[in-house]
PDB file of N, CA and C in Angstrom:
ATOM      1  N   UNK A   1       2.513  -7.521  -9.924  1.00  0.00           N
ATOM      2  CA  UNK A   1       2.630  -6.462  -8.948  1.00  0.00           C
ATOM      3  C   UNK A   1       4.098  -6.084  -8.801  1.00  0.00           C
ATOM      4  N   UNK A   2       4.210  -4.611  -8.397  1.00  0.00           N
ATOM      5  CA  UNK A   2       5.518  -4.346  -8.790  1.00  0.00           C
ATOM      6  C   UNK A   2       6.179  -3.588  -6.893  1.00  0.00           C
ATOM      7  N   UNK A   3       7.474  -3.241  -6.732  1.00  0.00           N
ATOM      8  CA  UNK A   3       7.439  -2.342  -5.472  1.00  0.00           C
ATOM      9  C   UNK A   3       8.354  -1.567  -5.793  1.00  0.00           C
ATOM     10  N   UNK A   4       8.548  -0.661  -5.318  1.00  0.00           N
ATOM     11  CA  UNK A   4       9.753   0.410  -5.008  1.00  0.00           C
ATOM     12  C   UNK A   4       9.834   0.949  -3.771  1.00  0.00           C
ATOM     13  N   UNK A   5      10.932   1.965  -3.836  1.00  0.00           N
ATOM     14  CA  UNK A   5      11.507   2.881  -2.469  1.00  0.00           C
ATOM     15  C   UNK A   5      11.323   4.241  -3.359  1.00  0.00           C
ATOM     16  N   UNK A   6      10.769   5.321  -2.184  1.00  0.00           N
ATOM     17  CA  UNK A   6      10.995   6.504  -2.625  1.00  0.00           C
ATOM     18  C   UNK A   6      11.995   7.439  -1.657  1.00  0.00           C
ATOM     19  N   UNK A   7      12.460   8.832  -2.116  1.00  0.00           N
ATOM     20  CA  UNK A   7      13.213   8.987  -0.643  1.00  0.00           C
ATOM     21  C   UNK A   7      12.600   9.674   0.220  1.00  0.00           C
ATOM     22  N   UNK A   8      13.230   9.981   1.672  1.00  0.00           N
ATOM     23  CA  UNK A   8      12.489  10.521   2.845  1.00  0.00           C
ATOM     24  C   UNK A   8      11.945  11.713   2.234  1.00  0.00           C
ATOM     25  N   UNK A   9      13.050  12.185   1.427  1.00  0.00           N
ATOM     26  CA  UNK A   9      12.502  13.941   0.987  1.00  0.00           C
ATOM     27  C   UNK A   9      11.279  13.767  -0.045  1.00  0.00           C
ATOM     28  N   UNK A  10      11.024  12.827  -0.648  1.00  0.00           N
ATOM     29  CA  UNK A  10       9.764  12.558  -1.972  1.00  0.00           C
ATOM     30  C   UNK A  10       8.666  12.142  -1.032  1.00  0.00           C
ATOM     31  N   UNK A  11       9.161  11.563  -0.143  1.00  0.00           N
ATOM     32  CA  UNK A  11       7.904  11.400   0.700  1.00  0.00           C
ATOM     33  C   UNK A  11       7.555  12.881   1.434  1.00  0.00           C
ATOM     34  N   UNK A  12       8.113  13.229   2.134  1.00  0.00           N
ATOM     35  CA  UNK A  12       8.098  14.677   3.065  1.00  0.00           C
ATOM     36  C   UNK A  12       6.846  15.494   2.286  1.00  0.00           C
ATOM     37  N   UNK A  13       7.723  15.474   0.806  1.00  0.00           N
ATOM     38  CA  UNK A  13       6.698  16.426   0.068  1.00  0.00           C
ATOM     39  C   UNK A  13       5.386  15.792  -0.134  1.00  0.00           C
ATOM     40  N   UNK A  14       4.987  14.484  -0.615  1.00  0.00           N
ATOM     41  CA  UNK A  14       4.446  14.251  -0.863  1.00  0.00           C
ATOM     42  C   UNK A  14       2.680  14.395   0.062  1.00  0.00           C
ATOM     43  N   UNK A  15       3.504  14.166   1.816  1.00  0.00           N
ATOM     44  CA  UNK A  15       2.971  14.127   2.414  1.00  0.00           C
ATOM     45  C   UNK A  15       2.409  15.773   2.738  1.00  0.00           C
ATOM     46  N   UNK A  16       3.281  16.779   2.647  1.00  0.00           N
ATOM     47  CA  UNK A  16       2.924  17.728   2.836  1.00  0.00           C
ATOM     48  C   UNK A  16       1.862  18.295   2.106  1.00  0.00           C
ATOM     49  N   UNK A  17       1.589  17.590   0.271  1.00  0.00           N
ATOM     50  CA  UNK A  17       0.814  18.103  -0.518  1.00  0.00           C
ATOM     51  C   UNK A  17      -0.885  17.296   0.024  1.00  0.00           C
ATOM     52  N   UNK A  18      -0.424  16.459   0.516  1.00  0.00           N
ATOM     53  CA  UNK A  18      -2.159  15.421   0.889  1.00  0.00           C
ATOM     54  C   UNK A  18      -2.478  16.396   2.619  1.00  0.00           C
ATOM     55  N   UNK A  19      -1.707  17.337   3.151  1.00  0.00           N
ATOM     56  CA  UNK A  19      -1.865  17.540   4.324  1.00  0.00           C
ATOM     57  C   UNK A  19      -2.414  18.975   3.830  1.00  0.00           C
ATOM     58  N   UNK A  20      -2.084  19.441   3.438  1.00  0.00           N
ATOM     59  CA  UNK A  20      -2.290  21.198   2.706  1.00  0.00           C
ATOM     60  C   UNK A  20      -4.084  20.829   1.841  1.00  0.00           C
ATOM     61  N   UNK A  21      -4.249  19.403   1.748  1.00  0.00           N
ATOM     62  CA  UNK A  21      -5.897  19.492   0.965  1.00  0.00           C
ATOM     63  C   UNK A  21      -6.641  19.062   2.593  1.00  0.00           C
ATOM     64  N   UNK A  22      -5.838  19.214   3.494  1.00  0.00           N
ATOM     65  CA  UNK A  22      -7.407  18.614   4.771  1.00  0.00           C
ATOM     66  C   UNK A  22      -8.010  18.109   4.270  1.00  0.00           C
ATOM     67  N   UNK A  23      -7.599  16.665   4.177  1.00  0.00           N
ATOM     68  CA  UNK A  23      -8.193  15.557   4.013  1.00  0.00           C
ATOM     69  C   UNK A  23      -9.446  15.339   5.197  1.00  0.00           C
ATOM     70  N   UNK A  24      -9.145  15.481   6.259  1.00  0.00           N
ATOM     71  CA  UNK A  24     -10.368  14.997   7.195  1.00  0.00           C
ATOM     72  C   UNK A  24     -11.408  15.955   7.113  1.00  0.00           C
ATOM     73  N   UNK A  25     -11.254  16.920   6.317  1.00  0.00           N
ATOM     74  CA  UNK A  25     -12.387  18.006   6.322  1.00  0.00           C
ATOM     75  C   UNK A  25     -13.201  18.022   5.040  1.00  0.00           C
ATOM     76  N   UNK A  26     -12.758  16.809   4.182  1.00  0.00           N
ATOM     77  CA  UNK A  26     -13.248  16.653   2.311  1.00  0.00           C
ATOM     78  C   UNK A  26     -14.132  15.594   2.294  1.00  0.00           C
ATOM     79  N   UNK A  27     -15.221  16.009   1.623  1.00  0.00           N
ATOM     80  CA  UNK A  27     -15.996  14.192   1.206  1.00  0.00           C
ATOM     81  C   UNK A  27     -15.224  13.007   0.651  1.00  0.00           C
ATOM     82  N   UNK A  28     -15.731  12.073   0.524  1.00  0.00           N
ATOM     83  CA  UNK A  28     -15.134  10.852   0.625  1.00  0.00           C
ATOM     84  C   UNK A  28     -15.618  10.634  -1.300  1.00  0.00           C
ATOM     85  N   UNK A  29     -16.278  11.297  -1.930  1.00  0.00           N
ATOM     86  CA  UNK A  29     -16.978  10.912  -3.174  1.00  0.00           C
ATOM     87  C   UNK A  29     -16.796  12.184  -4.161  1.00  0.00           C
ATOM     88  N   UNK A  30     -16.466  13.067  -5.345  1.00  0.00           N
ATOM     89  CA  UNK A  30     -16.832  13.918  -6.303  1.00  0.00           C
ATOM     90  C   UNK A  30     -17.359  13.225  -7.058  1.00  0.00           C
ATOM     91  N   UNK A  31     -17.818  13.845  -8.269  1.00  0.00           N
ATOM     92  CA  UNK A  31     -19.036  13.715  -9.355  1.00  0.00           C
ATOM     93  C   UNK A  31     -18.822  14.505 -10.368  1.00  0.00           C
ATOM     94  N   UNK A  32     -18.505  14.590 -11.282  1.00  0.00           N
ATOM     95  CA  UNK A  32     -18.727  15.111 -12.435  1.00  0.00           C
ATOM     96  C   UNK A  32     -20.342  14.881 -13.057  1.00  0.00           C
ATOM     97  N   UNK A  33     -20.948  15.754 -13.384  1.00  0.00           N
ATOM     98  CA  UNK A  33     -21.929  15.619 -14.213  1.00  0.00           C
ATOM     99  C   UNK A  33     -21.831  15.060 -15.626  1.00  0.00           C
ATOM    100  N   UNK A  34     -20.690  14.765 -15.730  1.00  0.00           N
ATOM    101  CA  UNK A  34     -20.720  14.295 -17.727  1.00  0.00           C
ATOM    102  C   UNK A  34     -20.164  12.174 -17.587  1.00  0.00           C
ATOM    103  N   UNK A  35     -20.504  11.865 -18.858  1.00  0.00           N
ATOM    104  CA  UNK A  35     -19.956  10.470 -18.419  1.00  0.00           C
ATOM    105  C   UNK A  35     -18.756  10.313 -19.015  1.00  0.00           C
ATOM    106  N   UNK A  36     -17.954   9.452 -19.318  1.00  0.00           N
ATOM    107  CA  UNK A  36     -16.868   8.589 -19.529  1.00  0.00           C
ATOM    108  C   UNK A  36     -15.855   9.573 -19.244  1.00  0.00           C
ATOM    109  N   UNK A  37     -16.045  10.225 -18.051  1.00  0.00           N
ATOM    110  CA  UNK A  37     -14.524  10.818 -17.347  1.00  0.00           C
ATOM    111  C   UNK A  37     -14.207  10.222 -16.943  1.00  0.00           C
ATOM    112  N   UNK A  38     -12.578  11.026 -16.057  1.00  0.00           N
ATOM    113  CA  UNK A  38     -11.736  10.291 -15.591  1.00  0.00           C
ATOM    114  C   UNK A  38     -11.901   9.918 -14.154  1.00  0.00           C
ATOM    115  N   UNK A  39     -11.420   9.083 -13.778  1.00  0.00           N
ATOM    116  CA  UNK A  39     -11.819   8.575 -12.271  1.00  0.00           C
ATOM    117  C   UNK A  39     -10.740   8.597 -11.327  1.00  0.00           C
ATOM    118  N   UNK A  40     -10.494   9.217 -10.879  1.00  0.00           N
ATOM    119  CA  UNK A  40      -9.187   9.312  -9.624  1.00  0.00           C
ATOM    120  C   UNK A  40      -9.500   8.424  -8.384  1.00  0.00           C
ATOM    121  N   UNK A  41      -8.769   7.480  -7.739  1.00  0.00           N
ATOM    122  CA  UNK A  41      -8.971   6.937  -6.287  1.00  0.00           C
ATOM    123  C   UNK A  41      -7.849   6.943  -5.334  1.00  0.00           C
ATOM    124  N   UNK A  42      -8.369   7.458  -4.290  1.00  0.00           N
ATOM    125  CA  UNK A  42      -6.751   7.832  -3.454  1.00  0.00           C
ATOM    126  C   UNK A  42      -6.997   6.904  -2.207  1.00  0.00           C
ATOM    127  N   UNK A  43      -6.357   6.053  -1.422  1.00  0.00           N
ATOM    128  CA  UNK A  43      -6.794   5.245  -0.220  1.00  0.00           C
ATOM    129  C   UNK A  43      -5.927   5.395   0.332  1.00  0.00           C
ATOM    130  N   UNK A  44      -6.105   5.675   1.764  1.00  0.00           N
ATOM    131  CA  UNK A  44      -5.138   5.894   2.797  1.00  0.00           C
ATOM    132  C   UNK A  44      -4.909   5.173   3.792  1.00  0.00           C
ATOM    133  N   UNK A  45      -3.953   3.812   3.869  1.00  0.00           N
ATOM    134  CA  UNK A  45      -3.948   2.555   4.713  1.00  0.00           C
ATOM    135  C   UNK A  45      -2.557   3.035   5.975  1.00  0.00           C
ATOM    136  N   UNK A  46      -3.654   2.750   7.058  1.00  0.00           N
ATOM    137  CA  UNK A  46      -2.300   2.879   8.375  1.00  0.00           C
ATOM    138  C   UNK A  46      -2.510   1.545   9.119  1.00  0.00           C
ATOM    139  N   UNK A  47      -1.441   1.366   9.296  1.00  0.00           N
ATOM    140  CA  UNK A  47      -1.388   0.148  10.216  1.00  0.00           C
ATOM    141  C   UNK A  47      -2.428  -1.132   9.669  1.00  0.00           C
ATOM    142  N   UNK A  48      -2.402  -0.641   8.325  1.00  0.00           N
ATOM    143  CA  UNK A  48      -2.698  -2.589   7.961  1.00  0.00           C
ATOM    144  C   UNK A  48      -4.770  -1.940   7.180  1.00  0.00           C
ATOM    145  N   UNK A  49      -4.440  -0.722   8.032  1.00  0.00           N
ATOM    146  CA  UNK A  49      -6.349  -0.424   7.974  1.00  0.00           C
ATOM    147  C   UNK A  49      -6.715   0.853   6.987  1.00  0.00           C
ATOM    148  N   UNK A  50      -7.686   0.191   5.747  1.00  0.00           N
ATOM    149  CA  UNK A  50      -7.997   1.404   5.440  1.00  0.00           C
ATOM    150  C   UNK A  50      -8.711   3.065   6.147  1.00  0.00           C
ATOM    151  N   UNK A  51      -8.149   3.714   6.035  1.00  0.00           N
ATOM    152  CA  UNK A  51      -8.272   4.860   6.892  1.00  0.00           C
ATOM    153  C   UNK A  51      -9.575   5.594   6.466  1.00  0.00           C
ATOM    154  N   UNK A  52      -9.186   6.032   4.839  1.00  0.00           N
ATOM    155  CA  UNK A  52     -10.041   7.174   4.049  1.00  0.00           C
ATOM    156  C   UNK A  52      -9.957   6.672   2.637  1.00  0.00           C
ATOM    157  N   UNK A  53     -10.701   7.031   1.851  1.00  0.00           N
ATOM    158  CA  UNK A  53     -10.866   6.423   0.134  1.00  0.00           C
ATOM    159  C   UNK A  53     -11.640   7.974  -0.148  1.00  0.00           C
ATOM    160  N   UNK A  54     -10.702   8.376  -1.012  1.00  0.00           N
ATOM    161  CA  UNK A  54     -11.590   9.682  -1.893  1.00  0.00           C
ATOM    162  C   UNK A  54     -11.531   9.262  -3.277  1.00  0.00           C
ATOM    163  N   UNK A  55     -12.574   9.625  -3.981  1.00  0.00           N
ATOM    164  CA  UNK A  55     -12.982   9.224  -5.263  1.00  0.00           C
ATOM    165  C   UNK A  55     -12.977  10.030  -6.021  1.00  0.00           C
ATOM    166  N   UNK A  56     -12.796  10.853  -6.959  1.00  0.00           N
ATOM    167  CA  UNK A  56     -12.749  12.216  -8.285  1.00  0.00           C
ATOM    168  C   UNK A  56     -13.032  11.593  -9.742  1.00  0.00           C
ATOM    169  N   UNK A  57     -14.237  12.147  -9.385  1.00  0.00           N
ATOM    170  CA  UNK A  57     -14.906  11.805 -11.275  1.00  0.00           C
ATOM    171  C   UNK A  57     -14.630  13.037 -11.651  1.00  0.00           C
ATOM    172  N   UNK A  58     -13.882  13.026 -12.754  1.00  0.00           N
ATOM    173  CA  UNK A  58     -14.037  14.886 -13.346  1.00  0.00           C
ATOM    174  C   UNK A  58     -13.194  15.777 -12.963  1.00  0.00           C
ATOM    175  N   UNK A  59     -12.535  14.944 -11.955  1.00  0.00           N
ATOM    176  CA  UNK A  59     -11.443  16.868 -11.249  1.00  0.00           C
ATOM    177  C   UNK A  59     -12.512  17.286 -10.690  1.00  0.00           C
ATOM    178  N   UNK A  60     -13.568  17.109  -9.853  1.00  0.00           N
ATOM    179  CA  UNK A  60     -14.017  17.772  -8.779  1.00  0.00           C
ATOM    180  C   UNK A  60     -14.118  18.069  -7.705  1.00  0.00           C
ATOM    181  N   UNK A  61     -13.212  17.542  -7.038  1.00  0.00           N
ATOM    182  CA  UNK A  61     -12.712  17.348  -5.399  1.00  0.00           C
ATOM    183  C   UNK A  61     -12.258  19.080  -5.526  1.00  0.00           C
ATOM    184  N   UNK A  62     -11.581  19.326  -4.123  1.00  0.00           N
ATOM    185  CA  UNK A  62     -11.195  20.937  -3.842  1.00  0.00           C
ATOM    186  C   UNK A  62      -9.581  20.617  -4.679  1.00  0.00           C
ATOM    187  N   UNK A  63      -9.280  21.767  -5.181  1.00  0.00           N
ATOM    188  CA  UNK A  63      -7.662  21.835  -6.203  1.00  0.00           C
ATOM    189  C   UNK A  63      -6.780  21.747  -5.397  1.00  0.00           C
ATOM    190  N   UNK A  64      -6.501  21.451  -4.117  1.00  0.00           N
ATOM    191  CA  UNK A  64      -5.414  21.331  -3.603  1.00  0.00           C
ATOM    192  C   UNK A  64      -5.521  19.438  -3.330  1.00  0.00           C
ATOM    193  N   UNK A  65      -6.189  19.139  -3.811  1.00  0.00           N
ATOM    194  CA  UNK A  65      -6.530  17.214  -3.002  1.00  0.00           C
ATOM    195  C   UNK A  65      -5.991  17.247  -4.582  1.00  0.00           C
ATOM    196  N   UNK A  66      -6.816  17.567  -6.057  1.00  0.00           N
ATOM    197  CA  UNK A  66      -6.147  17.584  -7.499  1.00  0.00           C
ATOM    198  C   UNK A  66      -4.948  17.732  -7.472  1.00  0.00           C
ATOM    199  N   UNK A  67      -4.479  18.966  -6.693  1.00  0.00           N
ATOM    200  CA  UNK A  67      -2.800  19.129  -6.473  1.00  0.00           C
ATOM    201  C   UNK A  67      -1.638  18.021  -6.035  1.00  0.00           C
ATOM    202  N   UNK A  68      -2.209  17.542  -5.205  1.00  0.00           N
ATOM    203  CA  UNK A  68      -1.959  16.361  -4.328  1.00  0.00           C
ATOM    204  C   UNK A  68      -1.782  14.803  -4.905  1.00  0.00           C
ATOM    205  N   UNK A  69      -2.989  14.723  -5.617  1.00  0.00           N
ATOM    206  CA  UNK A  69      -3.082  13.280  -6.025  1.00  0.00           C
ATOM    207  C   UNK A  69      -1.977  13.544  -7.560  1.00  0.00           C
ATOM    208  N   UNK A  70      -2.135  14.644  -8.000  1.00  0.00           N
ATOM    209  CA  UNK A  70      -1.085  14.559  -9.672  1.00  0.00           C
ATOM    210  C   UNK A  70       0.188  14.434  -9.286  1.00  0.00           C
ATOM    211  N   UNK A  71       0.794  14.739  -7.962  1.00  0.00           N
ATOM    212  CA  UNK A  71       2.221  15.171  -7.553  1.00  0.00           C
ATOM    213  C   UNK A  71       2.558  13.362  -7.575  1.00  0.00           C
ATOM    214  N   UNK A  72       1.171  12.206  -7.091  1.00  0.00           N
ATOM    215  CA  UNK A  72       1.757  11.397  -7.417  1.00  0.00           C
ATOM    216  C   UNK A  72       1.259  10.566  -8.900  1.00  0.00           C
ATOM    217  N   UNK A  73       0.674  10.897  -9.396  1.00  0.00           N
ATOM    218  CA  UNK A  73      -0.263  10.210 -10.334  1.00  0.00           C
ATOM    219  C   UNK A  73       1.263   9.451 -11.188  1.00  0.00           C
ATOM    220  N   UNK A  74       2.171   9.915 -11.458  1.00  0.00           N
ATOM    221  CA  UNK A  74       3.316   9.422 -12.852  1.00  0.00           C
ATOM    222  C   UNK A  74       4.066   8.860 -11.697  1.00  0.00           C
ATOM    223  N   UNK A  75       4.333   9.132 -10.416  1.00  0.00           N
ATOM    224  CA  UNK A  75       5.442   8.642 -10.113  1.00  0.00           C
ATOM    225  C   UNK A  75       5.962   7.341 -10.601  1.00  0.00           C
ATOM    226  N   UNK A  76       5.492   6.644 -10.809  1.00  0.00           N
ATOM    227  CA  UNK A  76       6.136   5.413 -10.852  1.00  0.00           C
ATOM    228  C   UNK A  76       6.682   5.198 -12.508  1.00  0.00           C
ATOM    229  N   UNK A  77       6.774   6.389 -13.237  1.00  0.00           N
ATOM    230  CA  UNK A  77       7.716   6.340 -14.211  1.00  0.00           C
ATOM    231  C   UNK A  77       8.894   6.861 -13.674  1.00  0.00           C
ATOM    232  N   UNK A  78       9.066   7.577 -12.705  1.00  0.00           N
ATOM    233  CA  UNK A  78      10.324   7.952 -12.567  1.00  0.00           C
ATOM    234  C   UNK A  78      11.153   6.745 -11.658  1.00  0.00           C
ATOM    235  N   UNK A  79      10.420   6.294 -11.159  1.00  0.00           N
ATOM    236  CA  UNK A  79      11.242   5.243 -10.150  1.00  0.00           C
ATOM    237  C   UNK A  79      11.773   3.870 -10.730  1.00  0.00           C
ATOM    238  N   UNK A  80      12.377   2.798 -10.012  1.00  0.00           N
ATOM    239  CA  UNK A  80      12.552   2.100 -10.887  1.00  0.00           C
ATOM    240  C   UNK A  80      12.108   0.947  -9.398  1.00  0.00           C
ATOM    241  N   UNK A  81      11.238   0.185 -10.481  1.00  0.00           N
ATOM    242  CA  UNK A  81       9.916  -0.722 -10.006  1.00  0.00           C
ATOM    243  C   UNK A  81      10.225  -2.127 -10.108  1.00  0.00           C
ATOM    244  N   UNK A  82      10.203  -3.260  -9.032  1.00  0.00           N
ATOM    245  CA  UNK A  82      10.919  -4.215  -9.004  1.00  0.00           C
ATOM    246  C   UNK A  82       9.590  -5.264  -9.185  1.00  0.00           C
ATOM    247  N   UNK A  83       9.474  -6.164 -10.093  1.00  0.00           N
ATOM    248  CA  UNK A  83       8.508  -7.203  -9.322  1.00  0.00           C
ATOM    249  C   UNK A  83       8.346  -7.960  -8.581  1.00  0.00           C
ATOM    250  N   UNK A  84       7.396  -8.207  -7.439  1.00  0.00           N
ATOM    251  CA  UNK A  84       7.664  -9.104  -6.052  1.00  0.00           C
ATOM    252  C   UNK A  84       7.816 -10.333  -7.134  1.00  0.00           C
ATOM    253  N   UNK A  85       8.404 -11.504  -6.059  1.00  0.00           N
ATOM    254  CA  UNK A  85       8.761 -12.523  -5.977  1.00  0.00           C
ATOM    255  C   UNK A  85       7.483 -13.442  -5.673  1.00  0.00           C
ATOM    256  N   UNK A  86       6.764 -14.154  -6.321  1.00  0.00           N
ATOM    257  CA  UNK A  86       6.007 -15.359  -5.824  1.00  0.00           C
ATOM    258  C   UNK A  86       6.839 -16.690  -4.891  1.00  0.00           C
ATOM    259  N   UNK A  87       6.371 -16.660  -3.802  1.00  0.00           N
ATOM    260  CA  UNK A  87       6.876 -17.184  -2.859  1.00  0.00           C
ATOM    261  C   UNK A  87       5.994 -18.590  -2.910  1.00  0.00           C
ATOM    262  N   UNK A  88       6.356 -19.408  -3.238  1.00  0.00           N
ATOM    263  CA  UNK A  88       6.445 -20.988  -3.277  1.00  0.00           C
ATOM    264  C   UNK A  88       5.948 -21.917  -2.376  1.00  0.00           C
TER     265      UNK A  88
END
């Protein structure tokens, strides 16, 4: 398992792109009709608690939640990713 820092402004946006798909107004599940697509999972933990879990088989959720989840899908090639420490 790995961690990083992103900055206030990567977050700002980031947050702005998951706020622009109204999340509380989207199902929790998409579906593609075909098999061995791709599977997207987005989970949203506050205070320790999972909040919301949306699921995308296919790219079928609404294109702004697609918009949203790709803005982070690579991040973590751009960052530079530390591995935790096993604590003893």
């Amino acid at each position: 398992m790995f961690y990083s820092k992103i900055t206030a402004e990567d977050y700002s946006n980031i947050e702005e792109n998951f706020k622009k798909a109204d999340l509380k107004n989207i199902r929790n599940n998409y579906e593609a009709n075909l098999t061995d697509d791709e599977t997207i999972t987005v989970t949203f933990i506050k205070n320790q608690k999972i909040i919301k879990s949306i699921t995308d088989n296919g790219r079928q959720s609404p294109p702004l939640l697609i918009w949203a989840y790709t803005s982070i899908r690579y991040l973590y090639q751009h960052i530079r990713l530390k591995p935790f420490q096993k604590k003893v």
